[in-house]
Structures are given as structure tokens and as C-alpha cells.
Protein backbone atom coordinates (compact mmCIF):
# COMPACT_ATOMS: atom_id res chain seq x y z
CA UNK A 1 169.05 10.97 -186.86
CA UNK A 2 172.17 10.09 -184.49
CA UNK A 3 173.81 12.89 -185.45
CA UNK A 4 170.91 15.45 -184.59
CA UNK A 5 170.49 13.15 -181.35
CA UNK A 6 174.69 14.14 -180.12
CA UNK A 7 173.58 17.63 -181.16
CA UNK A 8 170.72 17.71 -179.00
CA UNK A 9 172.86 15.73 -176.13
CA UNK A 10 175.90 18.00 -176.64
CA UNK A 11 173.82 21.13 -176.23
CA UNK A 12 171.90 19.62 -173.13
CA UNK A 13 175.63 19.00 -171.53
CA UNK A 14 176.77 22.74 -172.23
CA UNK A 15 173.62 24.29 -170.92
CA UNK A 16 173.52 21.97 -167.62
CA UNK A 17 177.30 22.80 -167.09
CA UNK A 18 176.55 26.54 -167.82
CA UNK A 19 173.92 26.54 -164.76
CA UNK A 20 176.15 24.95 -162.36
CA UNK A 21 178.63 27.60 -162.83
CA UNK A 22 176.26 30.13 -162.75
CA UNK A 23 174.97 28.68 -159.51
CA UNK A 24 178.62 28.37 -157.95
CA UNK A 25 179.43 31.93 -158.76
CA UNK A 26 175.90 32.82 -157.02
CA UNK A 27 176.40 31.14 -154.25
CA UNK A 28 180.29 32.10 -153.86
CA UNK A 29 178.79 35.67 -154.12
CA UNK A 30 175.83 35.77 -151.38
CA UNK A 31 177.67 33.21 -148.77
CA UNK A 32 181.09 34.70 -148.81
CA UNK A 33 182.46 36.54 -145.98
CA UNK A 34 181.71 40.55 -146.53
CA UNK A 35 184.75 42.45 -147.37
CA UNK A 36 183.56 44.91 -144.58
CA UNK A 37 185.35 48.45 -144.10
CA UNK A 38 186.39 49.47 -140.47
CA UNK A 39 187.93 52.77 -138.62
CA UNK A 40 189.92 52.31 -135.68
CA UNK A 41 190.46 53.90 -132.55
CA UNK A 42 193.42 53.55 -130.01
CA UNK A 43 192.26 52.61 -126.05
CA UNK A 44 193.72 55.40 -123.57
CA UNK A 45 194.79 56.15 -120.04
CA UNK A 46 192.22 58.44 -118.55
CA UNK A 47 189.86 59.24 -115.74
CA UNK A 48 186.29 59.36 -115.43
CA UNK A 49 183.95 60.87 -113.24
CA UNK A 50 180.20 59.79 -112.80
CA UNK A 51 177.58 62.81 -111.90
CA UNK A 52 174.04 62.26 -110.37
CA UNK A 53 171.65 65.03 -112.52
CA UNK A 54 168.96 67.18 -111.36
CA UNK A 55 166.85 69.84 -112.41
CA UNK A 56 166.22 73.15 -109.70
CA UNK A 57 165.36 76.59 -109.27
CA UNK A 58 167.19 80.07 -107.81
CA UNK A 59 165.53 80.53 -104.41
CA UNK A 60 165.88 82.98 -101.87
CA UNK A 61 167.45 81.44 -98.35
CA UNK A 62 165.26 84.31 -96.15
CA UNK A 63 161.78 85.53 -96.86
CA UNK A 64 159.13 87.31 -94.70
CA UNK A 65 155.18 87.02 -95.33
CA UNK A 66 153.35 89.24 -93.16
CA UNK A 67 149.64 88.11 -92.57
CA UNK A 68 146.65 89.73 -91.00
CA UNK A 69 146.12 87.61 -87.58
CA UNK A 70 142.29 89.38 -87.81
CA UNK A 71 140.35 91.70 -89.08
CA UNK A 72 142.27 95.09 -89.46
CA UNK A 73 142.06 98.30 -91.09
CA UNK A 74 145.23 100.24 -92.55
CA UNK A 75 146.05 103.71 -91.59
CA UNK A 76 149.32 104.19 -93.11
CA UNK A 77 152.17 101.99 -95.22
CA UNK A 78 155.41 102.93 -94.00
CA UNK A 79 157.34 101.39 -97.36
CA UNK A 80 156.92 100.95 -100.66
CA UNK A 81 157.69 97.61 -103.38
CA UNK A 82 161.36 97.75 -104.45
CA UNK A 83 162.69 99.77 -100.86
CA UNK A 84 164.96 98.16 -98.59
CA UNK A 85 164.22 97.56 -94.92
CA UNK A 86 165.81 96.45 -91.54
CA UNK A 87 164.65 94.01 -89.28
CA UNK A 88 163.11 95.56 -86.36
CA UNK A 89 161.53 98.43 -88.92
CA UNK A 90 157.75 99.16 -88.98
CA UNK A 91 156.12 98.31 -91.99
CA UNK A 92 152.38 98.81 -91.21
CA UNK A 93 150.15 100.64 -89.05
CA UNK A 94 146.60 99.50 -88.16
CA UNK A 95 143.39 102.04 -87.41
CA UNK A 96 143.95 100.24 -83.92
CA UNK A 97 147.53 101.79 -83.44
CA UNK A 98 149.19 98.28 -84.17
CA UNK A 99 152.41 98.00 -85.75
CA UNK A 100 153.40 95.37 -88.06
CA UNK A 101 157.10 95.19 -87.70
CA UNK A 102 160.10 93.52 -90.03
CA UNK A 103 161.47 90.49 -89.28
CA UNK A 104 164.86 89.87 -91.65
CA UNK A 105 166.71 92.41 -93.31
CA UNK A 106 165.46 92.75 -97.20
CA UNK A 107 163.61 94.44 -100.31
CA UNK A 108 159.59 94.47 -100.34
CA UNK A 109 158.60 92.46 -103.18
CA UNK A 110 154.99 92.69 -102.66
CA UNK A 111 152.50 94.89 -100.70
CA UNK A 112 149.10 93.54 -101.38
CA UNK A 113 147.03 96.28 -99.14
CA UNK A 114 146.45 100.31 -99.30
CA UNK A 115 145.53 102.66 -97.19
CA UNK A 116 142.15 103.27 -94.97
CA UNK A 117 141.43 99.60 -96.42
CA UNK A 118 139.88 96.94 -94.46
CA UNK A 119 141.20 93.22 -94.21
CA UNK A 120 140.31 89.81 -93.68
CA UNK A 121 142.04 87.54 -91.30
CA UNK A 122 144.89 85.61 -92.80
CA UNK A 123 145.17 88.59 -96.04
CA UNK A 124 148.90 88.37 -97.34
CA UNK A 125 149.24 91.86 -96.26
CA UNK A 126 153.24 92.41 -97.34
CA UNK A 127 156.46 90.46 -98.55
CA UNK A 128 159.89 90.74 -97.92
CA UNK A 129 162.75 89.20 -99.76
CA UNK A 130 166.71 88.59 -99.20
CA UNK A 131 167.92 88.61 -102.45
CA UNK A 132 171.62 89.03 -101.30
CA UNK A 133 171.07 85.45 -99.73
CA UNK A 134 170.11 82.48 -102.12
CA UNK A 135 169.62 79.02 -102.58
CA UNK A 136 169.18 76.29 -104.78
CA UNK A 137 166.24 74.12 -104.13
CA UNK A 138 165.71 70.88 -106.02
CA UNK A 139 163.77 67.93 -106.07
CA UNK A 140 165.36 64.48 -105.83
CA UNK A 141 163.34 61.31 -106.05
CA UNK A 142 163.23 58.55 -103.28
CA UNK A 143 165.52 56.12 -104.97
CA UNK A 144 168.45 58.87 -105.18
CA UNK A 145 167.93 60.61 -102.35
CA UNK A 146 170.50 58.12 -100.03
CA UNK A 147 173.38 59.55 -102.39
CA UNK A 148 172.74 63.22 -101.07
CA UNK A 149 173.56 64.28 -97.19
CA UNK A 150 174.55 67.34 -95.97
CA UNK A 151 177.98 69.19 -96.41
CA UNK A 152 177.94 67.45 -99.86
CA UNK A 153 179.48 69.35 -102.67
CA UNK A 154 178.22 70.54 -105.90
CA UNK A 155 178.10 71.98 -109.02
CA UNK A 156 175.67 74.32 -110.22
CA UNK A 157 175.23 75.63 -113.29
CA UNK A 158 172.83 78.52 -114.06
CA UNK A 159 171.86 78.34 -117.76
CA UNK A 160 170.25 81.80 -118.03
CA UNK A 161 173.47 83.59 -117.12
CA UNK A 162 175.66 80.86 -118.32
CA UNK A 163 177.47 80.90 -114.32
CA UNK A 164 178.84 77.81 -112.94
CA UNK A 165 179.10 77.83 -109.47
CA UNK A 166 180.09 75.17 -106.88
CA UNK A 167 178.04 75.13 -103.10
CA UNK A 168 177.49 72.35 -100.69
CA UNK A 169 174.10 70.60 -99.58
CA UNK A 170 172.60 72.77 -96.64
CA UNK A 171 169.37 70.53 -95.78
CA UNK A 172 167.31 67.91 -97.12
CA UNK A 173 163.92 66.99 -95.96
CA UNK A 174 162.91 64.40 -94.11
CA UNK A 175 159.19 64.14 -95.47
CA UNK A 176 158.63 63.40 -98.77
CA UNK A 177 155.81 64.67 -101.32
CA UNK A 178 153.81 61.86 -103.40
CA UNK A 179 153.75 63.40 -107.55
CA UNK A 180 152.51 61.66 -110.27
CA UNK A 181 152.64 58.00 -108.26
CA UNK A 182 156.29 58.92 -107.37
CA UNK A 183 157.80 60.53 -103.80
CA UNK A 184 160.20 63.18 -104.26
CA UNK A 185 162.10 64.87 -101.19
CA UNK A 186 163.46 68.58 -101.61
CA UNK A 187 166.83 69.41 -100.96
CA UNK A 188 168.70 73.01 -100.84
CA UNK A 189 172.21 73.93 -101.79
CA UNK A 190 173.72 77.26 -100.34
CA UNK A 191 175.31 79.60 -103.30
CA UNK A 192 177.39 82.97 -102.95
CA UNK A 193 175.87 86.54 -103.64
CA UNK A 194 175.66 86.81 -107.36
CA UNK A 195 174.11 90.51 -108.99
CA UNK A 196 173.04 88.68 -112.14
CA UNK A 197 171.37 85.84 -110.40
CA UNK A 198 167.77 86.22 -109.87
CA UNK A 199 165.14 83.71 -107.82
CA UNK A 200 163.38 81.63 -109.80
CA UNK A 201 165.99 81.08 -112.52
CA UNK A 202 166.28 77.32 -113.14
CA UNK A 203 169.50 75.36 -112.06
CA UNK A 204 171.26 71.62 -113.12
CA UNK A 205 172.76 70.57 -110.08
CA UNK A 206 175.39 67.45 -110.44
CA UNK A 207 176.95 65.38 -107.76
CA UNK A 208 179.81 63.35 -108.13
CA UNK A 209 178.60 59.84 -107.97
CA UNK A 210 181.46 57.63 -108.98
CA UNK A 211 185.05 58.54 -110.10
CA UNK A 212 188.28 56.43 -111.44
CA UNK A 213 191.72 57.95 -112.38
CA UNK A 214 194.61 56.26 -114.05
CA UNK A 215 192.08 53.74 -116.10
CA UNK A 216 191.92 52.83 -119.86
CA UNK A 217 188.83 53.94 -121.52
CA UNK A 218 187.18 53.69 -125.03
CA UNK A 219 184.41 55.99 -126.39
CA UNK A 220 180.69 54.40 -125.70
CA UNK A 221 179.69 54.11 -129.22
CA UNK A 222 182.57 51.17 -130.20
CA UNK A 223 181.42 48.86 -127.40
CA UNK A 224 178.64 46.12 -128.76
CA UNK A 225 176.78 43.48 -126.76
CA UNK A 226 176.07 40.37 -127.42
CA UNK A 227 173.11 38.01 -126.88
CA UNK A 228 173.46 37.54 -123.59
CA UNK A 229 174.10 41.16 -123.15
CA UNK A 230 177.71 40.86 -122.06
CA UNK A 231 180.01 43.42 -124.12
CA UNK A 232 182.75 42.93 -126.40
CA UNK A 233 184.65 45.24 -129.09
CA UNK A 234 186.12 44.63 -132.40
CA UNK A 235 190.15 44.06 -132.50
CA UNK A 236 192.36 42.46 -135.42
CA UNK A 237 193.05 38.88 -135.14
CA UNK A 238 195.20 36.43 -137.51
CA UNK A 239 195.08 36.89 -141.27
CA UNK A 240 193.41 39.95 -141.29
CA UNK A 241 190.37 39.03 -139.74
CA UNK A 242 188.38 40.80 -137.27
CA UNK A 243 187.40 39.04 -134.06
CA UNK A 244 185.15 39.63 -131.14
CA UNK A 245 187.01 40.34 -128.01
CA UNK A 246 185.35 40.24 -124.72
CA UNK A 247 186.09 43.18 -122.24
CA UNK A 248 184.76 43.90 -118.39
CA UNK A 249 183.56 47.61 -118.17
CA UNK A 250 183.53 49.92 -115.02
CA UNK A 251 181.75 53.44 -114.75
CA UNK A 252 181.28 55.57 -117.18
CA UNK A 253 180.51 59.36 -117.85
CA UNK A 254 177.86 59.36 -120.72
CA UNK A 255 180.52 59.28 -123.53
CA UNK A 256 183.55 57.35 -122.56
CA UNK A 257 183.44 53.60 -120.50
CA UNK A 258 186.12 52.00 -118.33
CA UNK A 259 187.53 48.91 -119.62
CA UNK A 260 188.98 46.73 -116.47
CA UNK A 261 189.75 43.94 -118.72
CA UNK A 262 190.22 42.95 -122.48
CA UNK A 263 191.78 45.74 -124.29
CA UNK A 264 195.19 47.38 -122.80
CA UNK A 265 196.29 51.02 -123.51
CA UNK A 266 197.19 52.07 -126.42
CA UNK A 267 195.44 49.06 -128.00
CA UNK A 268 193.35 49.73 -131.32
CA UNK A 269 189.61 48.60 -131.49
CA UNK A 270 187.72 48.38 -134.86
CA UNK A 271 184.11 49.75 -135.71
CA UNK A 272 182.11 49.67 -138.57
CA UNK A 273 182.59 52.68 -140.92
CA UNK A 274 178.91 53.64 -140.39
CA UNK A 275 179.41 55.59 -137.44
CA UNK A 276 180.75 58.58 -137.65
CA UNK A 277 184.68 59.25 -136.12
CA UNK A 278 183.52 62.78 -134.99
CA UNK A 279 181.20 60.85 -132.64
CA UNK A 280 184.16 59.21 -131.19
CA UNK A 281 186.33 62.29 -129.76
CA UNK A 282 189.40 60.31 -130.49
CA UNK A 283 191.55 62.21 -133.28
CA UNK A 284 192.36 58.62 -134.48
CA UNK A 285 189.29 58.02 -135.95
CA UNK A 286 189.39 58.32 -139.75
CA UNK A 287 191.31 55.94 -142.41
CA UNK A 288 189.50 53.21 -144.08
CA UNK A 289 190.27 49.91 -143.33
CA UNK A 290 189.24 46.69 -144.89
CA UNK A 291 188.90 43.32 -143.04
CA UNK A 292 187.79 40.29 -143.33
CA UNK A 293 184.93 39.52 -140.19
CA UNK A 294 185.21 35.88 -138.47
């Protein structure tokens, strides 16, 4: 019977002693520090220039609409859509021996009348366009328009022709026009004669907002934030662990930031190897590294 009884013991001692292991070698396994892997990327000296965005259209800069003051009947059309006129040439003649003369030099885009026809007061009888004279016009809303005034320079780009062109701020109005609950003010941009530029074409205009030279940057994508929402990046610390540094950004363009404080040049910064190096547009990106996170 006592011997059966240190069997039963000895067996209750092996299995207890069993669990704890097991549970050590758990909990070693689920509450140690992850063995995380990391790519790098080196801080540079660089500049970076900050762009206000908007969305336009190709207009023309001079355009003619000729309306009927009253009631008038056409005897003859001295043009046709597509010809090329003169100021000071006569377009129309009415029954009553009136002449309805040109006002800019241009091409007829539209003639809305014919012949021995009768018209109502304020018909759009004809249209002349100076297509060798255009414009940008875009709309800007009311909490950018104080970064526009006149003289301004910018750059254009014209998608449907793939032209980039640079032209300064002509005018910007002074009323603005309510859409949608917000107020939006127009604003026009002079551009040079172009052949394979056509009104109405849409535009991106961009104008330069902010700009820093001689500054170290980082790509966007390695920069984390914190609870508070104050930004820090990943650097190596003492026995190969990785610690949060703090840093104090500046401007940036979209893809790189300006660090003012926390990382120097030529410094490298850690990331997790989740994101992708070709997101980064530093050639550094790439080796794995394995560290230990504090």
C-alpha cells in the first residue's frame, strides 16, 4: 500500500513539474520581445518645395457675342463659321440697312442666324473667338484665395497634350460665387500661343506655397506618431535595440518631410519590413535587418 502511495506521489510530482515548465516556456514565448525585422534608410541633404493645387480649363482671353438689341430681319451674312475677321469688319446686314460690325480680331465660332430670317431681341446672333490669345481660368476657394495675387507665377500643365507651361496670375475676382455651401473666386493665368492647345482643355495649375533648400529630409512613409500625435522615427540604440526617437518636422512636398531636429544627415532610420523600399525612393532601402524593439 505505501509503495503504490510514493508511486502515485512520485507521478503527481513529475506531472505538476511538467506543467510548470510547460507554462514557463509559454509564457517566455508570448511575452518576449518580438525578434522584429527592419530596412533602413539614410536621412539626406535636400530641398523641398510646397505647391498649392488646382483644377482649370483652356480659355480664350478675347471673345465677341453679337446680340440682336431688337427685333431684326437678316438680309445678308457677310462670313461664314471657321473664317477669320478684323475688327472694324461687317459681319451682318439687317433688312433695315444696319450693319453689325466686329469688335476684336478672330475666327467665327458660331453664327446662329440665316438669311431673310427674322429675330428676337437679345438672339445670340454670331460669335467670335481669339484663339491665338488664351487663358487659364480656375476656381480657387475662399480659404486659399489670400495665397494668390497678381503677377504671381505658375505652372501649368495641360494633360491632354502633355505641355507644361509656366504664366503669371493676370486677375482674380473680387466677388465670389456660393457652390455647394462653399464660395469660390475665379482667377485667370495668361499663357503663350500654343497650335495644339485648344479652349476648354482642362489645366492643374500649382503655386509655390512654401520652399526650403539645404535641409535634411526623410521619405513620409518612415515617420510614425505617437499618442499625442507628435512624430518620431525608428533609429538603433544600445544592444541592438530599436528606440523611438523624437524629431521636429517642417514642410513637406507629398513624399518627402523636413526634419529640423532629431535625426542629422546621413543618419539611418529603421522601418518595419512591411512597407515596401520602392515606396521609399531612397536606393538604400533593401537588406533585412533584425532588432530587438524597446
Amino acid at each position: 500500500m505505501d509503495k503504490k502511495r510514493k508511486k502515485n506521489k512520485r507521478a503527481w510530482i513529475i506531472t505538476g513539474t511538467l506543467a510548470v515548465l510547460i507554462s514557463i516556456m509559454v509564457s517566455y514565448y508570448f511575452l518576449r520581445p518580438a525578434n522584429l525585422s527592419y530596412r533602413k534608410v539614410k536621412a539626406r541633404t535636400g530641398s523641398i518645395a510646397a505647391y498649392y493645387s488646382f483644377s482649370g480649363n483652356v480659355a480664350s482671353k478675347k471673345r465677341q457675342s453679337v446680340f440682336s438689341e431688337k427685333a431684326i430681319q437678316i438680309s445678308r451674312i457677310n462670313t461664314e463659321r471657321g473664317q477669320e475677321v478684323k475688327a472694324g469688319d461687317v459681319l451682318l446686314v439687317t433688312a433695315d440697312g444696319d450693319e453689325l460690325i466686329a469688335e476684336i480680331d478672330g475666327e467665327v465660332a458660331l453664327i446662329n442666324v440665316q438669311e431673310n430670317k427674322q429675330v428676337m431681341p437679345g438672339t445670340l446672333l454670331i460669335e467670335i473667338v481669339d484663339y491665338n490669345e488664351l487663358k487659364v481660368v480656375f476656381k480657387v476657394d475662399e480659404y486659399d484665395v489670400n495665397a494668390l495675387s497678381t503677377g504671381k507665377e505658375a505652372i501649368i500643365h495641360i494633360p491632354a497634350v502633355k505641355k507644361e507651361l509656366k504664366g503669371n496670375i493676370r486677375e482674380i475676382s473680387k466677388e465670389g460665387r456660393i457652390e455647394n455651401g462653399v464660395t469660390f473666386y475665379t482667377a485667370s493665368i495668361d499663357i503663350k500661343q500654343d497650335e495644339s492647345i485648344r479652349t476648354g482643355m482642362s489645366a492643374e495649375i500649382r503655386l509655390l506655397s512654401e520652399k526650403a533648400e539645404n535641409i535634411v529630409v526623410l521619405p513620409m512613409d518612415v515617420i510614425r506618431f505617437d499618442d499625442q500625435n507628435q512624430p518620431y522615427v525608428l533609429k538603433a540604440g544600445e544592444k541592438n535595440k530599436v528606440i523611438k526617437q523624437s524629431i521636429v518636422t517642417g514642410i513637406n512636398d507629398g513624399i518627402y518631410v523636413e526634419i529640423r531636429s532629431g535625426v542629422t544627415d546621413g543618419e539611418e532610420v529603421f522601418y518595419e519590413n512591411d512597407l515596401k523600399p520602392e515606396a521609399l525612393l531612397f536606393p538604400e532601402g533593401g537588406k533585412n535587418i533584425r532588432l530587438n524593439p524597446r
